[in-house]
PDB file of N, CA and C in Angstrom:
ATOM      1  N   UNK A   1       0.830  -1.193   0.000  1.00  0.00           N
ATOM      2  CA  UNK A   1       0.000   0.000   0.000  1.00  0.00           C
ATOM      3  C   UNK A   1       0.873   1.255   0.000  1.00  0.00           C
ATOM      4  N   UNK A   2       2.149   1.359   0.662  1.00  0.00           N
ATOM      5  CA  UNK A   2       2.746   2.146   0.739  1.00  0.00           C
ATOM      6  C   UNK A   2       3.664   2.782  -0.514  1.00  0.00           C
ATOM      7  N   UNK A   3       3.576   1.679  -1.608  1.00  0.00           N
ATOM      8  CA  UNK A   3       4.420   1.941  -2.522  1.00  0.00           C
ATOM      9  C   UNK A   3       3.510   2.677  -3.769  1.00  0.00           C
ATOM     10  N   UNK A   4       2.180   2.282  -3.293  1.00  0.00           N
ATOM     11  CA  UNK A   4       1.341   2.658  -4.598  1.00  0.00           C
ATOM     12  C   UNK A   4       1.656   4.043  -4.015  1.00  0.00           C
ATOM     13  N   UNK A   5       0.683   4.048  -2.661  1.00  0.00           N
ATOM     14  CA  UNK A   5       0.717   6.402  -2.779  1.00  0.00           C
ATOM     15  C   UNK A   5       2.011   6.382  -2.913  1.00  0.00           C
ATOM     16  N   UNK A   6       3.237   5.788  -2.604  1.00  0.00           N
ATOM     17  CA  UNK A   6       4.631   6.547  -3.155  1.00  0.00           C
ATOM     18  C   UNK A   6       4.655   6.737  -4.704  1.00  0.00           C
ATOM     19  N   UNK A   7       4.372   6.120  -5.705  1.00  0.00           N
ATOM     20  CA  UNK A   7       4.678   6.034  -7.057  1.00  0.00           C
ATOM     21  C   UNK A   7       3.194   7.139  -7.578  1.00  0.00           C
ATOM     22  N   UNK A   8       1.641   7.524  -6.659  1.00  0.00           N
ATOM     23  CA  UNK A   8       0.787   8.235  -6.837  1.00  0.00           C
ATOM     24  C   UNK A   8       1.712   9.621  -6.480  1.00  0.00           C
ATOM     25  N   UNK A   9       2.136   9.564  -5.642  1.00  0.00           N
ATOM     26  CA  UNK A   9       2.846  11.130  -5.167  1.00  0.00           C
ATOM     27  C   UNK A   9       4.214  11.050  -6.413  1.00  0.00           C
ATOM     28  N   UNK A  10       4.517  10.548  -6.976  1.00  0.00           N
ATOM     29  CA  UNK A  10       5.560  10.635  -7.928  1.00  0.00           C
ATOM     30  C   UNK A  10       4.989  11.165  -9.260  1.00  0.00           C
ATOM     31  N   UNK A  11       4.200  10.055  -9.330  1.00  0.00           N
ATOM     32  CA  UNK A  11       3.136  10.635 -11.121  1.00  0.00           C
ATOM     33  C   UNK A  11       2.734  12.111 -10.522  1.00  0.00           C
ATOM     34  N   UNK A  12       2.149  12.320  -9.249  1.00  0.00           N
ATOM     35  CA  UNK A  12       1.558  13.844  -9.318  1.00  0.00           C
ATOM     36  C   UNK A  12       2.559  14.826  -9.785  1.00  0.00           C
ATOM     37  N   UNK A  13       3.532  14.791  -9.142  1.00  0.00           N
ATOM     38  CA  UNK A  13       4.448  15.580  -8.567  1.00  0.00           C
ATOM     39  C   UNK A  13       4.797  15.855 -10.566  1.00  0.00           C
ATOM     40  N   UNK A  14       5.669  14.883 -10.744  1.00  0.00           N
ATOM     41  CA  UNK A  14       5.804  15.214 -12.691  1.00  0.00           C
ATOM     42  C   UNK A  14       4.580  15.755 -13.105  1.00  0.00           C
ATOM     43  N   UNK A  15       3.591  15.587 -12.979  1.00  0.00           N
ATOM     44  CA  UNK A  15       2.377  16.190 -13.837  1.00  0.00           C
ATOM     45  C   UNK A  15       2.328  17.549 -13.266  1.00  0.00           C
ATOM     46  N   UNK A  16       2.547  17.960 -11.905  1.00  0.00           N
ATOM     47  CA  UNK A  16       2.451  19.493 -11.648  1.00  0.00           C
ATOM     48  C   UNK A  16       3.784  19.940 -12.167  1.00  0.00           C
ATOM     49  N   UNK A  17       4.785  19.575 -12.384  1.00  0.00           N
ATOM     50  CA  UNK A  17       6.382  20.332 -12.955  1.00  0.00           C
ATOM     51  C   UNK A  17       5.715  20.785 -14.556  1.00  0.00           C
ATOM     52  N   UNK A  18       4.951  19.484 -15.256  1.00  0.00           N
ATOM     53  CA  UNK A  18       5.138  19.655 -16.639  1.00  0.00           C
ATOM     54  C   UNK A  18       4.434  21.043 -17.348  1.00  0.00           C
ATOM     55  N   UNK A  19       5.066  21.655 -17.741  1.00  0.00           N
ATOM     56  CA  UNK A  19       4.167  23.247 -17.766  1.00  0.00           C
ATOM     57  C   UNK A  19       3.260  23.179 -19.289  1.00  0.00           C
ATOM     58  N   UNK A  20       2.119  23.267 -18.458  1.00  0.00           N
ATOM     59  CA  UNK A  20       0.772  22.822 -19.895  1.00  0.00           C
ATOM     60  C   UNK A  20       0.467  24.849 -20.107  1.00  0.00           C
ATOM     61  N   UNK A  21       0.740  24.994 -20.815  1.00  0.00           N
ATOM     62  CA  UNK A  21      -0.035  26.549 -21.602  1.00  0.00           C
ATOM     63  C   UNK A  21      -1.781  26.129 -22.019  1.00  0.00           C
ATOM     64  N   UNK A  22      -2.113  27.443 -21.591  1.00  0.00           N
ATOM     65  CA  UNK A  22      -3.346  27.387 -21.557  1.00  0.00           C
ATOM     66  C   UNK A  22      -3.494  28.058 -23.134  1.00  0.00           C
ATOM     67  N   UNK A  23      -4.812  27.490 -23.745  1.00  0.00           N
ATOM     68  CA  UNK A  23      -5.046  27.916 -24.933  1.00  0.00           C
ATOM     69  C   UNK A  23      -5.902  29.317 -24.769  1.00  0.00           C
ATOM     70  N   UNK A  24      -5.496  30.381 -25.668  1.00  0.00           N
ATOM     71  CA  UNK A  24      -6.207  31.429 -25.301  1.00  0.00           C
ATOM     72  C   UNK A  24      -7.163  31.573 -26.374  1.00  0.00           C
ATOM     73  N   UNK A  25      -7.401  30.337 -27.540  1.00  0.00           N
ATOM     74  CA  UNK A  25      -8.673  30.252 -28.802  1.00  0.00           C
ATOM     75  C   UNK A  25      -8.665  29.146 -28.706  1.00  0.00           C
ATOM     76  N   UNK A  26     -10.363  28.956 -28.702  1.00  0.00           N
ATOM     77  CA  UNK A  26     -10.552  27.466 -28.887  1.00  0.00           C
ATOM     78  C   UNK A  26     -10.345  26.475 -30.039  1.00  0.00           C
ATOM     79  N   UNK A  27      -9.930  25.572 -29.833  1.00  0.00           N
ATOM     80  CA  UNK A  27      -9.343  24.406 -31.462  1.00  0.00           C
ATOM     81  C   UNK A  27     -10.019  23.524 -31.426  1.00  0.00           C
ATOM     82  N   UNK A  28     -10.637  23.365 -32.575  1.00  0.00           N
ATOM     83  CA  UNK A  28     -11.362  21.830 -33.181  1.00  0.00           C
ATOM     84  C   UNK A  28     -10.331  21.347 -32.920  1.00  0.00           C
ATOM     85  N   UNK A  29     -11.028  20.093 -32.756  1.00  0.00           N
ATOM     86  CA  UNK A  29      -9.720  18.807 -32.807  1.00  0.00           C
ATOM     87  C   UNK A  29     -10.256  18.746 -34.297  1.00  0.00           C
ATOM     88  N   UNK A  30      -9.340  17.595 -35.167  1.00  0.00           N
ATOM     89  CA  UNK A  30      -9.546  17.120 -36.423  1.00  0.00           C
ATOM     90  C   UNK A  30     -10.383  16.077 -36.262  1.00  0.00           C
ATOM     91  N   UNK A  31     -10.902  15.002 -35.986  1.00  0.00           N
ATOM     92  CA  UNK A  31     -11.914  14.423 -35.170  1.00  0.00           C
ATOM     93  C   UNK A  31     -13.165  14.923 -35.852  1.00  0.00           C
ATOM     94  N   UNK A  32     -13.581  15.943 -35.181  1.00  0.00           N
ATOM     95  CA  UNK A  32     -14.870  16.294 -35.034  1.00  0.00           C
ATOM     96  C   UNK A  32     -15.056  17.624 -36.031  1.00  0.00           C
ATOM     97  N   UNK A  33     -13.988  18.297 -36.823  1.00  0.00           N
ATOM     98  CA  UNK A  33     -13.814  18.539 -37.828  1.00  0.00           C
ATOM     99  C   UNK A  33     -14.043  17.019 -39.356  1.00  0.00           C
ATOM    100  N   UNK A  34     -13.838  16.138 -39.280  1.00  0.00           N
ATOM    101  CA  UNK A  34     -14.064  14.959 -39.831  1.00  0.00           C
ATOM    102  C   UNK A  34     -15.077  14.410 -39.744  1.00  0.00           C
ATOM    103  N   UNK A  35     -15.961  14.152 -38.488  1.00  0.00           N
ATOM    104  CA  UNK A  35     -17.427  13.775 -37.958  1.00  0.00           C
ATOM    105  C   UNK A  35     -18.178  15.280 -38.784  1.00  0.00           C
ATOM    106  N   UNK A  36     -17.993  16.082 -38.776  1.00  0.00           N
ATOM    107  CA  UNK A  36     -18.948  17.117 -38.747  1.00  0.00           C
ATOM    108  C   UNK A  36     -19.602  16.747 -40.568  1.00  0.00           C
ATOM    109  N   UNK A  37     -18.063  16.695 -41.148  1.00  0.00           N
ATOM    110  CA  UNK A  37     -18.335  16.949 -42.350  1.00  0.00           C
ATOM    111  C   UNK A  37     -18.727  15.298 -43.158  1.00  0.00           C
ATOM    112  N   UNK A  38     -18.610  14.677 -42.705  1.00  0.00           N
ATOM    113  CA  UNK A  38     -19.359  13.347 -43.450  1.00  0.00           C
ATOM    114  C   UNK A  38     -20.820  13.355 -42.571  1.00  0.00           C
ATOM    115  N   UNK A  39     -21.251  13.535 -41.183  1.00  0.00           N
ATOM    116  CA  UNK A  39     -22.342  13.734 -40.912  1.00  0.00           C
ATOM    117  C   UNK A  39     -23.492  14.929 -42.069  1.00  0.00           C
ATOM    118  N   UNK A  40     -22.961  16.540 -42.469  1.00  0.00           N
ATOM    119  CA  UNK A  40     -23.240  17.019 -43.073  1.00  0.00           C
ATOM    120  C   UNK A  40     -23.284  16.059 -44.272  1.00  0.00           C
ATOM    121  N   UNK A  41     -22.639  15.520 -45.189  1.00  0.00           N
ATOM    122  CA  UNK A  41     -23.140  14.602 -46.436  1.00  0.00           C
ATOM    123  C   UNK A  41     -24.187  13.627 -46.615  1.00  0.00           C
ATOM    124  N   UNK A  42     -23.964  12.937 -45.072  1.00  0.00           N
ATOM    125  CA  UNK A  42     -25.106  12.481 -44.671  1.00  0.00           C
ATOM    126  C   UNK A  42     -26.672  12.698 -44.867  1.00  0.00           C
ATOM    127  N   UNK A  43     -26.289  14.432 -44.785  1.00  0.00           N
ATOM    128  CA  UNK A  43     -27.527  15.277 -44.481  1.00  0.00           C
ATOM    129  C   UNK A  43     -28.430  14.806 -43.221  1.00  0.00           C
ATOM    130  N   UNK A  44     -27.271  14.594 -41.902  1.00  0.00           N
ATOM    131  CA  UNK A  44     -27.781  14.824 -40.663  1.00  0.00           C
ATOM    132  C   UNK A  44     -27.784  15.647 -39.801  1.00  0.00           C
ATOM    133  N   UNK A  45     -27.130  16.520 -39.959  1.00  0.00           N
ATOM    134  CA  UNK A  45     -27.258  17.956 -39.615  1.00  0.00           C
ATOM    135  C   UNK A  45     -28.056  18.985 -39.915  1.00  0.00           C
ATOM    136  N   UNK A  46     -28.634  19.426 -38.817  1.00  0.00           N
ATOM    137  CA  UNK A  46     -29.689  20.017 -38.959  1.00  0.00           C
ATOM    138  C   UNK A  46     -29.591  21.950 -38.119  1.00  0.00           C
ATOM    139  N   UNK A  47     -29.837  22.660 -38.816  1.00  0.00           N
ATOM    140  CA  UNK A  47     -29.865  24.242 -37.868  1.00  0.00           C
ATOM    141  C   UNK A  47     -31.144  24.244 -36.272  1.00  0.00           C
ATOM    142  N   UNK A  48     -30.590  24.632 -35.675  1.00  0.00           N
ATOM    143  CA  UNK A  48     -31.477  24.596 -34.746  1.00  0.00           C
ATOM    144  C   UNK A  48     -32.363  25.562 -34.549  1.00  0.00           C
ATOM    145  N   UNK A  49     -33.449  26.138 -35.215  1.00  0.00           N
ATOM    146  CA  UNK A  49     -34.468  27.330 -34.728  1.00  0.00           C
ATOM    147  C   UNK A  49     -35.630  27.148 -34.202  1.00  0.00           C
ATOM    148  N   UNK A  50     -35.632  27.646 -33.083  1.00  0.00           N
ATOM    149  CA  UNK A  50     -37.062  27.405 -32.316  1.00  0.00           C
ATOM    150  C   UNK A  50     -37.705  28.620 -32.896  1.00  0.00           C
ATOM    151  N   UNK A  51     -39.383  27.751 -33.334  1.00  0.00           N
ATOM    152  CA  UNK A  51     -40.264  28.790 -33.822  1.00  0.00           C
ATOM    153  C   UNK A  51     -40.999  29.688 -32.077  1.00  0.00           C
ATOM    154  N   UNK A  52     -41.428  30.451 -32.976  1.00  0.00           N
ATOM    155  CA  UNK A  52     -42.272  31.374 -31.886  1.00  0.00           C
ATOM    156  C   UNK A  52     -43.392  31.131 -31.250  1.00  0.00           C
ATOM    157  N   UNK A  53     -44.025  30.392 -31.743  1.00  0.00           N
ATOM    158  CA  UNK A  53     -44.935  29.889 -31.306  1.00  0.00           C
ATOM    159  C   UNK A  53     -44.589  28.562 -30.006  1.00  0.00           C
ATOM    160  N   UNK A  54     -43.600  28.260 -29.984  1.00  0.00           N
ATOM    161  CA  UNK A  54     -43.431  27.306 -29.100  1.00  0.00           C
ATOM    162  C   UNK A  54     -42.645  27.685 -27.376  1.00  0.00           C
ATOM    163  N   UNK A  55     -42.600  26.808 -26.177  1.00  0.00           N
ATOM    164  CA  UNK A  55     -42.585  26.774 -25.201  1.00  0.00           C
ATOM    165  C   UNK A  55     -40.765  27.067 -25.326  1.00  0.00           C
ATOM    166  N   UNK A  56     -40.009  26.588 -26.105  1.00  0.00           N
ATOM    167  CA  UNK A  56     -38.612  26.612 -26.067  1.00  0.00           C
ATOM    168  C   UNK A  56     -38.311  28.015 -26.494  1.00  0.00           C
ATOM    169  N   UNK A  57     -39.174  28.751 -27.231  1.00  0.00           N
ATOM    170  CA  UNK A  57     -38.561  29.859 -27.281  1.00  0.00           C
ATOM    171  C   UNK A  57     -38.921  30.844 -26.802  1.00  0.00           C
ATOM    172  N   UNK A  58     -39.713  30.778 -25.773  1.00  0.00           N
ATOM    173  CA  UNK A  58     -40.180  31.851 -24.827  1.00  0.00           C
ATOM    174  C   UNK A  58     -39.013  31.678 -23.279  1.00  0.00           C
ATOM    175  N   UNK A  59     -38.814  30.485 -23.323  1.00  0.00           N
ATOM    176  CA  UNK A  59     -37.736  30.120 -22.510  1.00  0.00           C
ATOM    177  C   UNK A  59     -36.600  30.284 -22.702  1.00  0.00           C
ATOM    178  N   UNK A  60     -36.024  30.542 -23.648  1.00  0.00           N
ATOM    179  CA  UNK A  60     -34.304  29.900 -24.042  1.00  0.00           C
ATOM    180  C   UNK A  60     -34.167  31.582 -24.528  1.00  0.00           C
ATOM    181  N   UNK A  61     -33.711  32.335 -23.514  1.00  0.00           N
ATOM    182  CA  UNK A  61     -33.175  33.408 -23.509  1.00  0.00           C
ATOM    183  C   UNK A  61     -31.487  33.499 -23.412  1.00  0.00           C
ATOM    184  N   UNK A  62     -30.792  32.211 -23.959  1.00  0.00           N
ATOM    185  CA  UNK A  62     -29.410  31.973 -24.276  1.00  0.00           C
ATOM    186  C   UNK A  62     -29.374  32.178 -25.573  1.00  0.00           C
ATOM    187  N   UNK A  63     -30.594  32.526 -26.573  1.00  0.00           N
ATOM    188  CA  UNK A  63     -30.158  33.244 -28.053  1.00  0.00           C
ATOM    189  C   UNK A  63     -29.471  35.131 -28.236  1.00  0.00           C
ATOM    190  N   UNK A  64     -29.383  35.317 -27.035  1.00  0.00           N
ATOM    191  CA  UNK A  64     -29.000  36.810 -26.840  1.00  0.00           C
ATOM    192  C   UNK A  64     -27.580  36.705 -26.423  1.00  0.00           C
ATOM    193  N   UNK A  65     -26.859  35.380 -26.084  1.00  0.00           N
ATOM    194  CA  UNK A  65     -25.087  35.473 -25.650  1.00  0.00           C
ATOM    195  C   UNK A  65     -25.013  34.941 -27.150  1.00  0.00           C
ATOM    196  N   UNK A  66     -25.371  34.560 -27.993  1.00  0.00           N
ATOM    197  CA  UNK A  66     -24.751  34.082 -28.721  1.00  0.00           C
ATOM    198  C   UNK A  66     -23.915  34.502 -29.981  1.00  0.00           C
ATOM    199  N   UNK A  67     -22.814  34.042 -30.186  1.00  0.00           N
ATOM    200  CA  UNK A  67     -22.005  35.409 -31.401  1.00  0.00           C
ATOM    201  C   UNK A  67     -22.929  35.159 -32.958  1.00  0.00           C
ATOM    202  N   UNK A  68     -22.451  36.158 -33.251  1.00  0.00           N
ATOM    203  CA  UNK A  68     -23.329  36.105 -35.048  1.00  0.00           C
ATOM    204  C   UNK A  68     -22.811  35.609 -35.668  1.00  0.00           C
ATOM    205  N   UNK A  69     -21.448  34.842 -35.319  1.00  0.00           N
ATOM    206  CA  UNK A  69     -20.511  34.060 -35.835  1.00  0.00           C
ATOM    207  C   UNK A  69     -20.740  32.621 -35.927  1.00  0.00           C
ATOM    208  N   UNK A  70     -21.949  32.520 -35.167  1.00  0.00           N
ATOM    209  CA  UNK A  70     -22.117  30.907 -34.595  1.00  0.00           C
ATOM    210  C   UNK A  70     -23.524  30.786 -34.625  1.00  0.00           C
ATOM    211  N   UNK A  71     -23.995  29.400 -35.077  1.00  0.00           N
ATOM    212  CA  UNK A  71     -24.858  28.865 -34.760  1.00  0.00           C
ATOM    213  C   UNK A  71     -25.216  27.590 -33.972  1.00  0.00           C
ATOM    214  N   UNK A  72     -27.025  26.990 -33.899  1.00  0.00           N
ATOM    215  CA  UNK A  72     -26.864  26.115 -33.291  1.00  0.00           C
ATOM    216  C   UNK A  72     -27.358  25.049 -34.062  1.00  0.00           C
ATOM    217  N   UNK A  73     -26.751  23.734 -33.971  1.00  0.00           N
ATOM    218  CA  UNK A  73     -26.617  22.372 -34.876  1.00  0.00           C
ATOM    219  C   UNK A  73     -27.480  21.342 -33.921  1.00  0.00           C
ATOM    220  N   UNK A  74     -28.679  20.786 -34.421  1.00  0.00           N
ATOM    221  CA  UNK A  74     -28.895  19.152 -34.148  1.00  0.00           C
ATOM    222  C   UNK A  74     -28.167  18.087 -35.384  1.00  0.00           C
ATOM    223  N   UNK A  75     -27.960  17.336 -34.629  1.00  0.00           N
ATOM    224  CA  UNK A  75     -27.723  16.219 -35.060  1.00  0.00           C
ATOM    225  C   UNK A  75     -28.326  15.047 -35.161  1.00  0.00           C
ATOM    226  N   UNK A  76     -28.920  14.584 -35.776  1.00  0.00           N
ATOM    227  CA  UNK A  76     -29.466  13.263 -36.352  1.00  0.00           C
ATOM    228  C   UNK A  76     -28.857  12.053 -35.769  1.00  0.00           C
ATOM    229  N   UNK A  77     -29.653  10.850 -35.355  1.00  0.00           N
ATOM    230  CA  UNK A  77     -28.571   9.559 -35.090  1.00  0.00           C
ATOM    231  C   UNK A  77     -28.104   9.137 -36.291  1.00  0.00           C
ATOM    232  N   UNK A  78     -27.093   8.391 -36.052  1.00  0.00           N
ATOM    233  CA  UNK A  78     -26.303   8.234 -37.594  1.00  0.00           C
ATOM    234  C   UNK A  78     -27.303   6.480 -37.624  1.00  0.00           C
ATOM    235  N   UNK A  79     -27.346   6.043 -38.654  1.00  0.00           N
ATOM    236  CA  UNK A  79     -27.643   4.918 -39.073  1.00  0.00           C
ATOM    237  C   UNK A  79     -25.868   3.883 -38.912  1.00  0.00           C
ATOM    238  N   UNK A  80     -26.754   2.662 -37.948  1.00  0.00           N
ATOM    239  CA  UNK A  80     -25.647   1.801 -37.649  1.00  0.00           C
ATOM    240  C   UNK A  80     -26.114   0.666 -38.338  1.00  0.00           C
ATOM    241  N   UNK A  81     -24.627  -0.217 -38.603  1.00  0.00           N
ATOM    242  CA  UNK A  81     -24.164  -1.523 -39.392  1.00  0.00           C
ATOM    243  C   UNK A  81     -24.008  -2.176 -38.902  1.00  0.00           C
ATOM    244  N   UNK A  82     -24.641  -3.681 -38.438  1.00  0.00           N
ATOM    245  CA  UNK A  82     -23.613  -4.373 -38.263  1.00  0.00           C
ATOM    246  C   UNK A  82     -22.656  -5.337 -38.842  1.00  0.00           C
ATOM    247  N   UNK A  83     -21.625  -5.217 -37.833  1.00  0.00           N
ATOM    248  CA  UNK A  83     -20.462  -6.026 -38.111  1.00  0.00           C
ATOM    249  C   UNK A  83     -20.052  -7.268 -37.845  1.00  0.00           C
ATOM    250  N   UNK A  84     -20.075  -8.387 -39.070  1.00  0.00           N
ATOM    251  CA  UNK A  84     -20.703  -9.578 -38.795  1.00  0.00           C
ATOM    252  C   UNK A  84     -19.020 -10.402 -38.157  1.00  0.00           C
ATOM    253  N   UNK A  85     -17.558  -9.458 -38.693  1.00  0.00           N
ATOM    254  CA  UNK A  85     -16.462 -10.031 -38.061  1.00  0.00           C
ATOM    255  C   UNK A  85     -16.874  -9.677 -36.478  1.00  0.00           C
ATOM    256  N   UNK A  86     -17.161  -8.628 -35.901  1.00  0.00           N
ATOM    257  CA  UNK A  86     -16.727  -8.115 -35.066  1.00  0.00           C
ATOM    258  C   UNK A  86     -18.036  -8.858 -34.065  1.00  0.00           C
ATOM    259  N   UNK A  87     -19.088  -8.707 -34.526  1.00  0.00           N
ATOM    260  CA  UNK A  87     -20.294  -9.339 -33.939  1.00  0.00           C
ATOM    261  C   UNK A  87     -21.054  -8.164 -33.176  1.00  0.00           C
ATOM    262  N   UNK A  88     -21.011  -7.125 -33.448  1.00  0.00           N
ATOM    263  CA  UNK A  88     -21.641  -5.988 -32.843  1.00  0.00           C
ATOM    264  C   UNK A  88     -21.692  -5.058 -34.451  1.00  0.00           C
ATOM    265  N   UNK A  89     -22.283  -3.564 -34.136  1.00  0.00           N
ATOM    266  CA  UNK A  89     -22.665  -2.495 -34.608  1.00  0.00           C
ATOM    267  C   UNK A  89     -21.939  -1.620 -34.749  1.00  0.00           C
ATOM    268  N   UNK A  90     -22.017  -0.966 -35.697  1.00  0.00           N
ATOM    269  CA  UNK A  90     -20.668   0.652 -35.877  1.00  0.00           C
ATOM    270  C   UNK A  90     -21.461   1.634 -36.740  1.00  0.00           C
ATOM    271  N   UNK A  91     -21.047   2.619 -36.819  1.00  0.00           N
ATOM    272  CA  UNK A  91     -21.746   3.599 -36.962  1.00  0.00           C
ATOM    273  C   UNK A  91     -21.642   3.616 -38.648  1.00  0.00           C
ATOM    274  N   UNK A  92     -22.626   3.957 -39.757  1.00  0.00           N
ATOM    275  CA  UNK A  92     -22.367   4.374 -41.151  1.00  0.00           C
ATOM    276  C   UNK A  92     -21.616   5.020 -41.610  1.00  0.00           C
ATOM    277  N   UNK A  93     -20.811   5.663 -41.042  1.00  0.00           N
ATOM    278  CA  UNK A  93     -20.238   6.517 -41.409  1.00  0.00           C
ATOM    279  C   UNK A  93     -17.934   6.159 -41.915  1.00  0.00           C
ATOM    280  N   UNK A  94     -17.631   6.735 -42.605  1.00  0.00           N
ATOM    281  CA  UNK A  94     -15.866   6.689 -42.751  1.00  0.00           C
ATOM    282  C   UNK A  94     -15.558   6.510 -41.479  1.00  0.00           C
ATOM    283  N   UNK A  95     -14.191   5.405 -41.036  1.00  0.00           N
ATOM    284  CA  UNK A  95     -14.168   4.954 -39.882  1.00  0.00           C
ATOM    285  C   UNK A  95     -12.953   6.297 -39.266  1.00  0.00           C
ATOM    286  N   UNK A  96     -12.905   6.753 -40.107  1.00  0.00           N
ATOM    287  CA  UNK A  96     -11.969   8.100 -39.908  1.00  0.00           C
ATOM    288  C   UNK A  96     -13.036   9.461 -38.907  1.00  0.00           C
ATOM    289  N   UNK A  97     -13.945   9.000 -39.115  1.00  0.00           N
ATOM    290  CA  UNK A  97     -15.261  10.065 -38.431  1.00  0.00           C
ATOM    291  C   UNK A  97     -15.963   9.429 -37.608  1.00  0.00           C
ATOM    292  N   UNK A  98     -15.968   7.747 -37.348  1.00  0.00           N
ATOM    293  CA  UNK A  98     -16.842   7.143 -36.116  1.00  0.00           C
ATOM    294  C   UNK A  98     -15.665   7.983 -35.008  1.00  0.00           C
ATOM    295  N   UNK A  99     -16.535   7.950 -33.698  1.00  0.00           N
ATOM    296  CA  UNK A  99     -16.183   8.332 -32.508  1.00  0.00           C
ATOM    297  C   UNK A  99     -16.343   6.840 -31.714  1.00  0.00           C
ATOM    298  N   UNK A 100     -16.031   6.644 -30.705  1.00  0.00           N
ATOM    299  CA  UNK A 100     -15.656   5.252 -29.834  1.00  0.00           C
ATOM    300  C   UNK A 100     -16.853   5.459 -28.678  1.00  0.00           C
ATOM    301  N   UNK A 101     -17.636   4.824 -29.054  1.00  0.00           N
ATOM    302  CA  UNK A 101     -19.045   4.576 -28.354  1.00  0.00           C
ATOM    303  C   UNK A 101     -19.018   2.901 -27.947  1.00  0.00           C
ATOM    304  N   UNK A 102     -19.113   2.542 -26.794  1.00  0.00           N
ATOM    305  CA  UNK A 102     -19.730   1.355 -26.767  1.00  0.00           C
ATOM    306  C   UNK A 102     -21.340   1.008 -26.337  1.00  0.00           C
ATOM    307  N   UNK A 103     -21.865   0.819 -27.641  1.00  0.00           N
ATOM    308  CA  UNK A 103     -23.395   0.343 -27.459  1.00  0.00           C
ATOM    309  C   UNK A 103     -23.387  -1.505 -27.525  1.00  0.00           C
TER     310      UNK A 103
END
């Protein structure tokens, strides 16, 4: 027991020396730059506008922070395959754009 918190106080100790810079703009990963855009081909992406007439937009007074630079995206479930090596399901999509879900 004594050796684990010794080697826990060791990993800490390197992880507080290692000097991480904080990002001062946010970065896509490439990932989800890759998901975005075969989902869009898909045509599962969808704009998000709540009409006026409804309960969400008398509520959702978070359309006033938002930049004019940005919008808001639903997403569609992707249509899954299965995989008769693997014996389970994966998503339709380039395996370069699945994300690591276990269903």
């Amino acid at each position: 027991m004594c050796s684990l918190i010794g080697q826990f106080h060791t990993c800490c100790t390197s992880e507080s020396l290692s000097g991480k810079t904080f990002a001062s703009q946010p970065v896509i990963p490439a990932s989800t730059l890759r998901r975005s855009k075969q989902l869009a081909a898909a045509n599962l992406l969808h704009e998000y506008m709540p009409t006026r007439g409804s309960m969400e937009f008398l509520l959702d007074d978070d359309d006033l922070t938002i930049p004019p630079e940005s919008m808001r995206v639903i997403s569609k479930p992707c249509p899954r395959v299965f995989d008769l090596e693997v014996g389970r399901t994966h998503e339709a999509l380039m395996v370069t754009a699945q994300q690591g879900v276990h269903l």
